[in-house]
C-alpha atoms as a PDB file:
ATOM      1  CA  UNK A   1      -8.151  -5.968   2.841  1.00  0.00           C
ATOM      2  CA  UNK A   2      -9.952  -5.896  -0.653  1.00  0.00           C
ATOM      3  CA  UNK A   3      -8.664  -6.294  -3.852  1.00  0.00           C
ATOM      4  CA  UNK A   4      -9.307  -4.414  -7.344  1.00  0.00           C
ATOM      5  CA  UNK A   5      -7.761  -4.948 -10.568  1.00  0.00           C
ATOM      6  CA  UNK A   6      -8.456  -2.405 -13.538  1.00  0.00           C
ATOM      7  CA  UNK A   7      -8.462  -4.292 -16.796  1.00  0.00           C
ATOM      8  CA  UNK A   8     -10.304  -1.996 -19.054  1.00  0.00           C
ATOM      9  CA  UNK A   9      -9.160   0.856 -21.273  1.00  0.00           C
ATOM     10  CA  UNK A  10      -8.823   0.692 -24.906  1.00  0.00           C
ATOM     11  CA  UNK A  11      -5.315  -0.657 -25.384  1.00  0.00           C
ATOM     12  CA  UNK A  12      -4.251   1.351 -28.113  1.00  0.00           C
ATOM     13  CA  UNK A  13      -0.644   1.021 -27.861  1.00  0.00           C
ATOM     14  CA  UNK A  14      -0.956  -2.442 -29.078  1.00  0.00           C
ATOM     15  CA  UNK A  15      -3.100  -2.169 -31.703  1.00  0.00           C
ATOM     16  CA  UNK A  16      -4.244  -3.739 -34.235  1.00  0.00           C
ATOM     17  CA  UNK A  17      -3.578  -6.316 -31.430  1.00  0.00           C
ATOM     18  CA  UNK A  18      -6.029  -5.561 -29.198  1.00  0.00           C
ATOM     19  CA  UNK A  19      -8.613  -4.387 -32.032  1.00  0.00           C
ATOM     20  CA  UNK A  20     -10.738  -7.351 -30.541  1.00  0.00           C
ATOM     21  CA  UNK A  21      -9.589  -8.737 -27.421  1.00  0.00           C
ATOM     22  CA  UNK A  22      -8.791  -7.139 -24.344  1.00  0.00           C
ATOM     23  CA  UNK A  23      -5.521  -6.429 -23.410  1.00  0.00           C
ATOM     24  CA  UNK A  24      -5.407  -8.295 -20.140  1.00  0.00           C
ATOM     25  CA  UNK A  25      -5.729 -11.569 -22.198  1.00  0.00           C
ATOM     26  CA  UNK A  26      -3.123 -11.530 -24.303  1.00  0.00           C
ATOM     27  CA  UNK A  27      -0.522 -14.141 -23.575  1.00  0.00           C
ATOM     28  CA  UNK A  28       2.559 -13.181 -21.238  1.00  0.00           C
ATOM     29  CA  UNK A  29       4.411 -16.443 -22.239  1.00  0.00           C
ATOM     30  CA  UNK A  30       2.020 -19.440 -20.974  1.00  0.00           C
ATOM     31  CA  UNK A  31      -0.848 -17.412 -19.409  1.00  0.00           C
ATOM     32  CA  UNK A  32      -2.917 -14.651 -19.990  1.00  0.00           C
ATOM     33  CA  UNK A  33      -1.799 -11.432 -18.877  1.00  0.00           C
ATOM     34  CA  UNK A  34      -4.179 -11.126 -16.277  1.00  0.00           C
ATOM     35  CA  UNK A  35      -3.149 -14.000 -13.905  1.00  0.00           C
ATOM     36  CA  UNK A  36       0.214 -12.066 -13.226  1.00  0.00           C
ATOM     37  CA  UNK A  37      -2.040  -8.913 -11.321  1.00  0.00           C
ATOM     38  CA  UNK A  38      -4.207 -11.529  -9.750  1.00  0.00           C
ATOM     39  CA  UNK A  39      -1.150 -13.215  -8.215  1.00  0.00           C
ATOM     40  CA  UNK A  40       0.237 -10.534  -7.013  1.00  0.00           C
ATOM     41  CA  UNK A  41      -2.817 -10.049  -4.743  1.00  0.00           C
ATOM     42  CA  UNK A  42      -3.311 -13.502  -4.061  1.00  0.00           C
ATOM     43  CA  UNK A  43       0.466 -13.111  -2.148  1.00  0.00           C
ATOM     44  CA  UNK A  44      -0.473 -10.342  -0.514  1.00  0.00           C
ATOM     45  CA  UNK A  45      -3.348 -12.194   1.341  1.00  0.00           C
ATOM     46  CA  UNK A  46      -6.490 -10.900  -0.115  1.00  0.00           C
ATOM     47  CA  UNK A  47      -9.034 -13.531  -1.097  1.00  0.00           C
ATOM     48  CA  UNK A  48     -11.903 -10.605  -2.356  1.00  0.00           C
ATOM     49  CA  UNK A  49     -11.200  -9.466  -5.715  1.00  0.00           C
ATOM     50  CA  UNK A  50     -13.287  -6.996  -7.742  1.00  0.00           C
ATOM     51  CA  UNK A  51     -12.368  -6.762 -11.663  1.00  0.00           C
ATOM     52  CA  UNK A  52     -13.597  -3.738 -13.755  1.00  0.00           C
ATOM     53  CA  UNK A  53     -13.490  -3.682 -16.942  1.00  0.00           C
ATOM     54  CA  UNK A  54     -15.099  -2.446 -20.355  1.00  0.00           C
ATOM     55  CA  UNK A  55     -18.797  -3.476 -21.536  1.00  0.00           C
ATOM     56  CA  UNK A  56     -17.514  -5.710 -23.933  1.00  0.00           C
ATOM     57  CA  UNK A  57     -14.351  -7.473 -22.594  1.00  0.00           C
ATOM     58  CA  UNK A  58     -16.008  -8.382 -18.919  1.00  0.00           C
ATOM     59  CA  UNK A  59     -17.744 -11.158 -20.049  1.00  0.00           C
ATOM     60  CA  UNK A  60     -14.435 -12.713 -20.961  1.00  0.00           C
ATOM     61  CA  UNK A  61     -12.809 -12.108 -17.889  1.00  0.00           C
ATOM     62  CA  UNK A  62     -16.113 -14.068 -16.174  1.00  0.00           C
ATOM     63  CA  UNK A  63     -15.858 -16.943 -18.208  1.00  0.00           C
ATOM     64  CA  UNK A  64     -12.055 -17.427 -17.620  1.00  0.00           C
ATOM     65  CA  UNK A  65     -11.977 -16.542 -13.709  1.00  0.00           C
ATOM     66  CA  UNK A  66     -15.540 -17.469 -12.542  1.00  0.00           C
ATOM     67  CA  UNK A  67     -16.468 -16.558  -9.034  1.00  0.00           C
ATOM     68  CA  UNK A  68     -13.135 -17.160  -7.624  1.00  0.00           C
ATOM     69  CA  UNK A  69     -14.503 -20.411  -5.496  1.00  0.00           C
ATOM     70  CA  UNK A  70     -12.111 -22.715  -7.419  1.00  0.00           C
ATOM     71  CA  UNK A  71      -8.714 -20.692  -5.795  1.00  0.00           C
ATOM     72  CA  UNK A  72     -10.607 -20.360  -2.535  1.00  0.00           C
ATOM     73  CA  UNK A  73     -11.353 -16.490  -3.471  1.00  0.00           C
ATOM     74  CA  UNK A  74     -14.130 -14.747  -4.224  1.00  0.00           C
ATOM     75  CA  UNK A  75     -14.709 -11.941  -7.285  1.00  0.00           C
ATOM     76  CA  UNK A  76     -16.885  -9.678  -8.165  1.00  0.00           C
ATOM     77  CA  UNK A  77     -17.039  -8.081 -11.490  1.00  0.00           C
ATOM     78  CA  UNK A  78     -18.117  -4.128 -12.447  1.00  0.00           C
ATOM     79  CA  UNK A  79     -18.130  -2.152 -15.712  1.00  0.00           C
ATOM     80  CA  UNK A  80     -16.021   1.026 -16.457  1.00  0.00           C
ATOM     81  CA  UNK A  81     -18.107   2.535 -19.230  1.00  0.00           C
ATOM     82  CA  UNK A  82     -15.609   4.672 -20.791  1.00  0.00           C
ATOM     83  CA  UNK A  83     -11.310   5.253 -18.884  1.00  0.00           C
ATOM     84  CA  UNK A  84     -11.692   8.275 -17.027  1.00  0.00           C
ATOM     85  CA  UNK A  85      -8.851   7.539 -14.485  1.00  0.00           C
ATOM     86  CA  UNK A  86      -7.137   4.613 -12.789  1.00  0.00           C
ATOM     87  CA  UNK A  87      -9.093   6.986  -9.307  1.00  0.00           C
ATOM     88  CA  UNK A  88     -12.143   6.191 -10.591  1.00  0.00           C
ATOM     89  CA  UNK A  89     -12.013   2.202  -9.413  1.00  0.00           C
ATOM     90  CA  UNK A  90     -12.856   3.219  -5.641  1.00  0.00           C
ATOM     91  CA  UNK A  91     -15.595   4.909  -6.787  1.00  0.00           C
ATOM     92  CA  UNK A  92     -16.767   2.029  -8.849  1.00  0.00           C
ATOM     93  CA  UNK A  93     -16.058  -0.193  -6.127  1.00  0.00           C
ATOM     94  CA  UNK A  94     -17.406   1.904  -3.256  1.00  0.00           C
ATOM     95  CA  UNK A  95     -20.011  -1.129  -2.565  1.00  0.00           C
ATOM     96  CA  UNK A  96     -17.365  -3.744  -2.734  1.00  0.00           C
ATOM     97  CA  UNK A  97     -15.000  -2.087  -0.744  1.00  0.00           C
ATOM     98  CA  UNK A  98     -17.220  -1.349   2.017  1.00  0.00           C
ATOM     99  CA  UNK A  99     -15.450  -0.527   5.123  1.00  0.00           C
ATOM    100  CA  UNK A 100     -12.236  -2.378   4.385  1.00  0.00           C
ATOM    101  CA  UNK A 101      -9.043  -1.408   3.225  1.00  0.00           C
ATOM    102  CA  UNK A 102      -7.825  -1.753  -0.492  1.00  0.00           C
ATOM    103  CA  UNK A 103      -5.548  -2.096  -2.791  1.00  0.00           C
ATOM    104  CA  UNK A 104      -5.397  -1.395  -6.821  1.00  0.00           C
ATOM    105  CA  UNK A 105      -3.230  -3.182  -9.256  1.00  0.00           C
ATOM    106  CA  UNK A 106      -3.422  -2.253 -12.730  1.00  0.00           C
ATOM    107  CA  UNK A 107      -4.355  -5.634 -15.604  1.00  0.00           C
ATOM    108  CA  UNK A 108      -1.139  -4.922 -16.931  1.00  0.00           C
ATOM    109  CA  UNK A 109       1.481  -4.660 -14.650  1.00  0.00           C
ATOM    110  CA  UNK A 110       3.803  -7.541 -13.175  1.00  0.00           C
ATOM    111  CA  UNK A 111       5.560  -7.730 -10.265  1.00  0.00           C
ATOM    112  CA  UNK A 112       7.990 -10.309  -9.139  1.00  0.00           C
ATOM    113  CA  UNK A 113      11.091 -11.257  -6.828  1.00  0.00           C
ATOM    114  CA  UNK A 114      12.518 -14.050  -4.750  1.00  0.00           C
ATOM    115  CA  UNK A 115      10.624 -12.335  -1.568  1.00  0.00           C
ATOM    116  CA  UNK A 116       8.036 -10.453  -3.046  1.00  0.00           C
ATOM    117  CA  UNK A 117       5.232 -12.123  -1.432  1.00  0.00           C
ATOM    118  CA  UNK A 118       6.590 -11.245   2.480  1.00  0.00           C
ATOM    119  CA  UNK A 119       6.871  -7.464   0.638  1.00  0.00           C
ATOM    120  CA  UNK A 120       2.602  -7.762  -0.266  1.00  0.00           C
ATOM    121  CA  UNK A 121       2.289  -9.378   3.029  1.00  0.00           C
ATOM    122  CA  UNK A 122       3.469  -6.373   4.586  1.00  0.00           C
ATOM    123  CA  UNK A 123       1.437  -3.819   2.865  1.00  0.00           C
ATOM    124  CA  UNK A 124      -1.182  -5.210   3.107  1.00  0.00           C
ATOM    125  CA  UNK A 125      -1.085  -5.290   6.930  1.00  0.00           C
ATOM    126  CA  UNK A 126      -1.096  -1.315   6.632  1.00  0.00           C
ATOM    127  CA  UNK A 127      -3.444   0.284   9.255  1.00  0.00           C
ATOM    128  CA  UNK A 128      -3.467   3.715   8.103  1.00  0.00           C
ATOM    129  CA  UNK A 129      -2.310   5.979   4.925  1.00  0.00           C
ATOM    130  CA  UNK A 130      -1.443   4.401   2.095  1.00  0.00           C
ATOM    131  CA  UNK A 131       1.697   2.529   0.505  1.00  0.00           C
ATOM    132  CA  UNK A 132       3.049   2.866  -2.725  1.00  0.00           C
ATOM    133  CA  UNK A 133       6.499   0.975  -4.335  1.00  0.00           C
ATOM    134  CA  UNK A 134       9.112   2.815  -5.981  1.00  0.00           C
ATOM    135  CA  UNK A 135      10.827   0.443  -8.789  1.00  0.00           C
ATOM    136  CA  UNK A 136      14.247   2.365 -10.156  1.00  0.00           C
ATOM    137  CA  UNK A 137      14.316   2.922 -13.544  1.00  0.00           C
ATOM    138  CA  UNK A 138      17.063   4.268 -15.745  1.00  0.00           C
ATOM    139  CA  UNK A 139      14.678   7.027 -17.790  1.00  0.00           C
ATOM    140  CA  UNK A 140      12.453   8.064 -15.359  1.00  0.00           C
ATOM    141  CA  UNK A 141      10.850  10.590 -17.590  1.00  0.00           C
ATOM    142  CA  UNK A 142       8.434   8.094 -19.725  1.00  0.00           C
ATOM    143  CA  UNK A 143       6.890   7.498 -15.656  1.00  0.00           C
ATOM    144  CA  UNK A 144       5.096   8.766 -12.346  1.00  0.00           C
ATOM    145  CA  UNK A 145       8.117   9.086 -10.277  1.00  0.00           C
ATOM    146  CA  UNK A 146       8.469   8.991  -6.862  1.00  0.00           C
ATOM    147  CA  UNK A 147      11.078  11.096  -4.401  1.00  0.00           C
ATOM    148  CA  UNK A 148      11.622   9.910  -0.913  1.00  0.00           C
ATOM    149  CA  UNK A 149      13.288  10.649   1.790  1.00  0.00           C
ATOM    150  CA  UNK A 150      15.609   8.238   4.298  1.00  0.00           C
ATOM    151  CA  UNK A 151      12.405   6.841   6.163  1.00  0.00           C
ATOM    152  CA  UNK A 152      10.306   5.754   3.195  1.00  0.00           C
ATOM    153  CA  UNK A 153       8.084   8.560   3.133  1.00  0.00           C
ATOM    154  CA  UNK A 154       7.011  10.398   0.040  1.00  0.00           C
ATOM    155  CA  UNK A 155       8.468  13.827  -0.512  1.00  0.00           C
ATOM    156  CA  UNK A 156       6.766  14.268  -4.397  1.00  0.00           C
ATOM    157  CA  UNK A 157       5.335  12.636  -6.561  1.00  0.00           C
ATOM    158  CA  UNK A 158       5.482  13.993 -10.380  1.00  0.00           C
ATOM    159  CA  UNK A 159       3.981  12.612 -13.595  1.00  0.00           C
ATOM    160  CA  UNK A 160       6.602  11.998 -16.490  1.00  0.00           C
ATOM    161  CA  UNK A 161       8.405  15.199 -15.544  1.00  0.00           C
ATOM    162  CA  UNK A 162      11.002  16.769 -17.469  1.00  0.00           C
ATOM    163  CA  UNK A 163      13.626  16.941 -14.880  1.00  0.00           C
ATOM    164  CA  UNK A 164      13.353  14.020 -12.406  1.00  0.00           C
ATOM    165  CA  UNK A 165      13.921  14.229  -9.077  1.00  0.00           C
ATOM    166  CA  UNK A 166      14.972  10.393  -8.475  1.00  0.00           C
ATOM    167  CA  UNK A 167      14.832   7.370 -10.660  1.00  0.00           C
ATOM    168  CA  UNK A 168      12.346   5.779  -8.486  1.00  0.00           C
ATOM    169  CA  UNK A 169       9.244   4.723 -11.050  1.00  0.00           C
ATOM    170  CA  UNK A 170       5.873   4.042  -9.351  1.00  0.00           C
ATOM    171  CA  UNK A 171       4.421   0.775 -10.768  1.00  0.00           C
ATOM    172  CA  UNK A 172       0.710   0.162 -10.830  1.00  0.00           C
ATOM    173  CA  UNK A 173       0.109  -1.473  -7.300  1.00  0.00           C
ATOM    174  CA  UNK A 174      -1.361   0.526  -4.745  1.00  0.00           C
ATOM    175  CA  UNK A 175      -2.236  -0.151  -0.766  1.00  0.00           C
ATOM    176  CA  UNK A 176      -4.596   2.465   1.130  1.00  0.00           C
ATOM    177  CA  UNK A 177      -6.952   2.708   4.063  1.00  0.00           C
ATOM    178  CA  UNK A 178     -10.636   3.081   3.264  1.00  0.00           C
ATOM    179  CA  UNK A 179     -10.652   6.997   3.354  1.00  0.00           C
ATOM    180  CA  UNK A 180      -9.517   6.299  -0.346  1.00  0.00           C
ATOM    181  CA  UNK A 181     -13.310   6.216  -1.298  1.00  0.00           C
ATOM    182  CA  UNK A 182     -13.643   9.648  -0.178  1.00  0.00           C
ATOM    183  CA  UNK A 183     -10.134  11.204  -1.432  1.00  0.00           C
ATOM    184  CA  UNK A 184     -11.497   9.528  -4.692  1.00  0.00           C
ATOM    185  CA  UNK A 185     -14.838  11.247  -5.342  1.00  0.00           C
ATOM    186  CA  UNK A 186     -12.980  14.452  -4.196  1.00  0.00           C
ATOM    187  CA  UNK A 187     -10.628  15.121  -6.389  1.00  0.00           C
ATOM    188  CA  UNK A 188     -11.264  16.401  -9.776  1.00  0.00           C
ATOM    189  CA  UNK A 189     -10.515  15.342 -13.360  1.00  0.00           C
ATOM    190  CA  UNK A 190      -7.142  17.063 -14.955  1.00  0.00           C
ATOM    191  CA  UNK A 191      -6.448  18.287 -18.006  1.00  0.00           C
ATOM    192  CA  UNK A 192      -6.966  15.678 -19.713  1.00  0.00           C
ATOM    193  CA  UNK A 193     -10.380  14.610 -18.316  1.00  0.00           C
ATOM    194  CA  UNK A 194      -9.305  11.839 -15.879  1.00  0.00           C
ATOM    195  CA  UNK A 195      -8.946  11.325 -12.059  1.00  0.00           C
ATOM    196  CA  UNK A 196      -5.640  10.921 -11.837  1.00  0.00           C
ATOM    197  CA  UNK A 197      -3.857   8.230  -9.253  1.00  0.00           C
ATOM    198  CA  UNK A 198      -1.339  10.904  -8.795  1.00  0.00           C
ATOM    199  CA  UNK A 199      -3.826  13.480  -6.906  1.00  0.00           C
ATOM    200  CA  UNK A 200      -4.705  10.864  -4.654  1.00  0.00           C
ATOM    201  CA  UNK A 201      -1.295   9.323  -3.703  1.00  0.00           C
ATOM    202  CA  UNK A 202      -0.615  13.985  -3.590  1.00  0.00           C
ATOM    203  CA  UNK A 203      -3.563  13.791  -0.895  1.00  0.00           C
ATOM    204  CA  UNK A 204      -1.922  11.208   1.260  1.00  0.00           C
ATOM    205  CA  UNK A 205       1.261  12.779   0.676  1.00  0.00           C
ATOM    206  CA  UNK A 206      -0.149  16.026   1.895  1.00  0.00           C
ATOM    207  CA  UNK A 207      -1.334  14.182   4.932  1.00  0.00           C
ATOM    208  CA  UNK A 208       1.947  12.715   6.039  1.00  0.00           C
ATOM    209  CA  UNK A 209       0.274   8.944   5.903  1.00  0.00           C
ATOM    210  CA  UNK A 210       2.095   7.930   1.857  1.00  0.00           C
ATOM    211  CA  UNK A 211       4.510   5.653   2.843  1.00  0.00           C
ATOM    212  CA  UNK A 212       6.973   4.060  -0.005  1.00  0.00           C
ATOM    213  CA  UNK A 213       8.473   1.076  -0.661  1.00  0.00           C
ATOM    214  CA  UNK A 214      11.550   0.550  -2.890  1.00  0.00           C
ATOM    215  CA  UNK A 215      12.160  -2.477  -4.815  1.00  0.00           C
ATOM    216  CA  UNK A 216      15.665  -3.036  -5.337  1.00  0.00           C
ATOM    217  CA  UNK A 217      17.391  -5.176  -8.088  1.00  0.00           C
ATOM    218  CA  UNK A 218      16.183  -8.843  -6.786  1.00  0.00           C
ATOM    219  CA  UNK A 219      12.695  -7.613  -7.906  1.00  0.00           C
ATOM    220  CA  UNK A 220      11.627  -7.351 -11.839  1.00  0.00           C
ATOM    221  CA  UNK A 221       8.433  -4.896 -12.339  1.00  0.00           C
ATOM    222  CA  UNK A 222       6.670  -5.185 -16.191  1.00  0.00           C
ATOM    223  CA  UNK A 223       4.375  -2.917 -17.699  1.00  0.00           C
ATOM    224  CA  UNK A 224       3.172  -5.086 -20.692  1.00  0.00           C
ATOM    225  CA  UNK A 225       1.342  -1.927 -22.106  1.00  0.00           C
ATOM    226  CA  UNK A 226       3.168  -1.636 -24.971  1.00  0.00           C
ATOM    227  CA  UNK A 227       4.538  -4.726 -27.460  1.00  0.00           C
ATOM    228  CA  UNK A 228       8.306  -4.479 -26.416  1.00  0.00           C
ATOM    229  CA  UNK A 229       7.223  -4.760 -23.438  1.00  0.00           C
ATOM    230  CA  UNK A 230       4.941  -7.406 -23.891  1.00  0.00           C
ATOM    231  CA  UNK A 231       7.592  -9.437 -25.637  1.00  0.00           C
ATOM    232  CA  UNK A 232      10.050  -8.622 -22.512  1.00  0.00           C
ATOM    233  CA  UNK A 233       7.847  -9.892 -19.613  1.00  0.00           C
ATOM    234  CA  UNK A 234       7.235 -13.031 -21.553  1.00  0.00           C
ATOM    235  CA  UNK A 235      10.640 -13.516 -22.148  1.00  0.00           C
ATOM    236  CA  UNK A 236      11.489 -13.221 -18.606  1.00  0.00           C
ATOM    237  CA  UNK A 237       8.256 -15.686 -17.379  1.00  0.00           C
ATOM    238  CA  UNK A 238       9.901 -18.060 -20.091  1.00  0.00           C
ATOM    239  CA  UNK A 239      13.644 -17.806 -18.798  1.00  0.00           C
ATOM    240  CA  UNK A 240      12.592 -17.954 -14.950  1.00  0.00           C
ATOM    241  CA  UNK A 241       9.904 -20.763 -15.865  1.00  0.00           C
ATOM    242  CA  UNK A 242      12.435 -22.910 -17.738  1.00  0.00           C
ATOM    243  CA  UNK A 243      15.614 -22.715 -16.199  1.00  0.00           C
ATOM    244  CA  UNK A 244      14.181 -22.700 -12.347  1.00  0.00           C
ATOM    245  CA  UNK A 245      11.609 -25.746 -12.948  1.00  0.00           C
ATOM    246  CA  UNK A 246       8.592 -23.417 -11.787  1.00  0.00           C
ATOM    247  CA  UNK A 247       5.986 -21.142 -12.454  1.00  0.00           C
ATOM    248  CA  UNK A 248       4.972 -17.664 -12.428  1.00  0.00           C
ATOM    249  CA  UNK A 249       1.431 -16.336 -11.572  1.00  0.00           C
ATOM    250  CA  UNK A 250       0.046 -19.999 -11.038  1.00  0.00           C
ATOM    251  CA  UNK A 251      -2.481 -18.635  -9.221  1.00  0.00           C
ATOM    252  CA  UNK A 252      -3.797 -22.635  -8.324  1.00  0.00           C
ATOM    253  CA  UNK A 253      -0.334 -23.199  -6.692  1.00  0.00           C
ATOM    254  CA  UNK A 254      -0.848 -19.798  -4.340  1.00  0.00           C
ATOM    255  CA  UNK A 255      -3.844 -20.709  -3.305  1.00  0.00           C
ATOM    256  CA  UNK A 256      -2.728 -24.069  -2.174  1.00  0.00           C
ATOM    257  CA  UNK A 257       0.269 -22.587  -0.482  1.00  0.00           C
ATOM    258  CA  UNK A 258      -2.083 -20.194   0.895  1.00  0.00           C
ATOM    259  CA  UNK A 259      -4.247 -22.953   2.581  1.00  0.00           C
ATOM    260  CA  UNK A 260      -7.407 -21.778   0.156  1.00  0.00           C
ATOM    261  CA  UNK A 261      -7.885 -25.101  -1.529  1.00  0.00           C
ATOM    262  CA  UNK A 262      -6.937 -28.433  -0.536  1.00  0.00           C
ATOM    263  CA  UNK A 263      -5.007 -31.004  -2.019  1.00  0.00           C
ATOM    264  CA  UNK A 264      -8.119 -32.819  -3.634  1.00  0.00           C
ATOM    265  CA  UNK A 265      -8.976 -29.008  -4.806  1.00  0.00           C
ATOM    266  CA  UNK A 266      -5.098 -29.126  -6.719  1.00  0.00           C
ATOM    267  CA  UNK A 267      -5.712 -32.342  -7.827  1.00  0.00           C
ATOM    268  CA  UNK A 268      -8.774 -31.835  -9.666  1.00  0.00           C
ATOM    269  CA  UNK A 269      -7.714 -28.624 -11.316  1.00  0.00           C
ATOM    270  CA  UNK A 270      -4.517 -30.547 -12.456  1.00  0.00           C
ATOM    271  CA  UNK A 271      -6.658 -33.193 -14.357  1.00  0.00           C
ATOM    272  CA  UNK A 272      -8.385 -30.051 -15.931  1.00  0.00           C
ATOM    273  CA  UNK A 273      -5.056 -29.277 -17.478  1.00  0.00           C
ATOM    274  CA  UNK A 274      -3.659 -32.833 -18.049  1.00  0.00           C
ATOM    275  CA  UNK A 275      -2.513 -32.538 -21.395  1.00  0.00           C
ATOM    276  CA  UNK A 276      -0.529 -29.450 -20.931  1.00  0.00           C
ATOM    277  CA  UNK A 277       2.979 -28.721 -19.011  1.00  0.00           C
ATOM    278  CA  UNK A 278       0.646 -26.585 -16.675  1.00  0.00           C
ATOM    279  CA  UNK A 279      -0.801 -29.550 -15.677  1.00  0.00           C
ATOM    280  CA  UNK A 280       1.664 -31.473 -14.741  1.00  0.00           C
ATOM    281  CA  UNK A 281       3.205 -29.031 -12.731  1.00  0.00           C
ATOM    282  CA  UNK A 282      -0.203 -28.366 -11.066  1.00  0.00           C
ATOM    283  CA  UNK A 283       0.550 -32.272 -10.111  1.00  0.00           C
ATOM    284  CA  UNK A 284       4.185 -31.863  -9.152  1.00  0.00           C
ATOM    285  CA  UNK A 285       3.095 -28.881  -7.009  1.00  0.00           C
ATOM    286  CA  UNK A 286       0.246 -31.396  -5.123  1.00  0.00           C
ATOM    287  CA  UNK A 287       2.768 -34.159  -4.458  1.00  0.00           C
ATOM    288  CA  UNK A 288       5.804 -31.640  -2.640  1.00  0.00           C
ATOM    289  CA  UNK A 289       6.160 -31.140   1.045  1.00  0.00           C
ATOM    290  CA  UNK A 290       5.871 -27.285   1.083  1.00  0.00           C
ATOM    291  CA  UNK A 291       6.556 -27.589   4.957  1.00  0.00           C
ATOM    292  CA  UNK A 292       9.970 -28.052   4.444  1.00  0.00           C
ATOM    293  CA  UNK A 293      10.245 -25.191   2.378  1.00  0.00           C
ATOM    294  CA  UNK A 294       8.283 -23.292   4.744  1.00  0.00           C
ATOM    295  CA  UNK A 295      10.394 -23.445   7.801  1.00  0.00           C
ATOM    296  CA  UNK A 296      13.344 -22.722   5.600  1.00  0.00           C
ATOM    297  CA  UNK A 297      12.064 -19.248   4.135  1.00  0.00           C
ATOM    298  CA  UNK A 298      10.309 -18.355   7.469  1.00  0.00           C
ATOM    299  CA  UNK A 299      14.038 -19.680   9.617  1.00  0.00           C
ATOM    300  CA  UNK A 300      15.786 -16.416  11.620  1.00  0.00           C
ATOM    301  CA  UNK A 301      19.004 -17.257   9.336  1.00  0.00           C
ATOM    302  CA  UNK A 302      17.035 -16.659   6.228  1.00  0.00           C
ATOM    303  CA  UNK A 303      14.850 -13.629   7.450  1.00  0.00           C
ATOM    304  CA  UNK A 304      17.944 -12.134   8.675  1.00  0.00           C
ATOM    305  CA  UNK A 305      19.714 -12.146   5.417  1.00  0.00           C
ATOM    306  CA  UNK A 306      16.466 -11.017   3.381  1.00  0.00           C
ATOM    307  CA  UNK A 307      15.325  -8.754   6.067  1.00  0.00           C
ATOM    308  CA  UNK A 308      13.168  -5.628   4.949  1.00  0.00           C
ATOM    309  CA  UNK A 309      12.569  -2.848   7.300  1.00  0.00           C
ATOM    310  CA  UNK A 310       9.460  -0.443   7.068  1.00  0.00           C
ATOM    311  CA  UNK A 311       9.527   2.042   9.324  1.00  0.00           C
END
């Protein structure tokens, strides 16, 4: 499976913040905003990452990510010229995508939970249809929202209705099989001009193949589109960060966890970072035995307390 992450659009909820910088670069606490969507990939397995974004911001997302070799990845880079629709990535990244399966994540959104990564593990694994996560919400109106039925499948799917018919929200992370390309180009633009996500998640849901994951409370979703917001998710990176000794979307430590880079490789982007906290964790991180932790998370007393079932 492929990745893509949309990081374009004009941002204008935050201005004047984003008058001159892209949104996706702002700071969530200690890193810019787009490390959080690339993580979340990087836990799900996928190691091919295409990022679109506007004319003018994509240079800035090449110059801070490169070509992906130094977290064992690879990325690509496209321009949107103008928003006309979160759909409009798979047709952007038709090429890229090729005959694989992908999934979208949108630059601002932020995902995280004590077992999220065996939850991206498993979508990712999908073999047909696609997967969606439903995130409960206490005003579901200001969202897509998502109704399902006892088995996980989608029953509707409405944008920001009036009269919801659950609280579940869908955040900005979506799995599907490759016939995605094709659902993409045929759909058309709404009323507003734009291909909506919604009409294709409608087509799979049509199909019987949408299948939907709820997140319950051990899982925190962000969308940092807006400055509350923005000031939220970095006060929860900063709480978790401080008071747990870790770090959140440190996308060097996933890929070492992930077997993508090796020690040496952790090493030398530690030394990069020397001066900072980041750094020394990068070190910390390089000298732990994540074996041990390994066969404790993956042990049958564990799994069996944190079990999931997708049926």
């Amino acid at each position: 499976m492929k990745g893509i992450i949309l990081a374009g659009g004009s941002a204008t909820r935050l201005y004047p913040i984003t008058l001159a910088v892209s949104k996706q670069m702002l700071p969530v606490y200690d890193k810019p905003m787009i490390y959080y969507p690339l993580s979340t990939l990087m836990m799900a397995g996928i190691r091919e990452v295409l990022i679109i974004s506007t004319p003018v911001h994509l240079p800035a997302f090449e110059s801070l990510l490169g070509d992906g070799s130094r977290f064992g990845m690879k990325f690509e880079y496209k321009i949107q010229e103008k928003p006309v629709g979160l759909a409009d990535a798979f047709i952007l990244g038709e090429e890229f995508i090729g005959d694989d399966n992908v999934a979208l994540i949108l630059g601002d959104n932020m995902i995280y939970g004590s077992r999220v990564e065996r939850v991206l593990k498993a979508a990712s694994n999908l073999k047909k249809g696609g997967i969606i996560f439903g995130y409960q919400v206490a005003d579901p109106t200001s969202y897509g929202v998502v109704e399902i039925d006892k088995t996980g499948k989608a029953l509707s799917i409405e944008e920001k209705p009036k009269n919801p018919k659950s609280h579940f929200a869908v955040p900005g992370i979506y799995f599907y099989d490759n016939d995605v390309v094709k659902i993409a180009k045929s759909i058309k633009p709404s009323e507003r001009g734009e291909l909506e996500i919604t009409d294709v998640n409608k087509r799979y849901m049509e199909n019987g193949t949408l299948q939907v994951i709820p997140l319950g409370s051990g899982y925190a979703w962000f969308d940092t589109g807006s400055a509350d917001r923005l000031s939220d998710a970095s006060d929860y990176v900063k709480a978790i960060e401080l008071r747990q000794g870790t770090q959140i979307a440190c996308l060097e430590e996933i890929a070492y966890k992930n077997e993508w880079i090796s020690k040496e490789d952790l090493l030398k982007e530690a030394k990069k970072y020397k001066k900072t906290e980041y750094g020394k964790y990068l070190e910390k991180v390089a000298n732990q035995n994540y074996k041990d932790y390994k066969e404790i998370y993956e042990s049958d007393l564990f799994n069996n307390i944190t079990n999931i079932s997708f049926k």
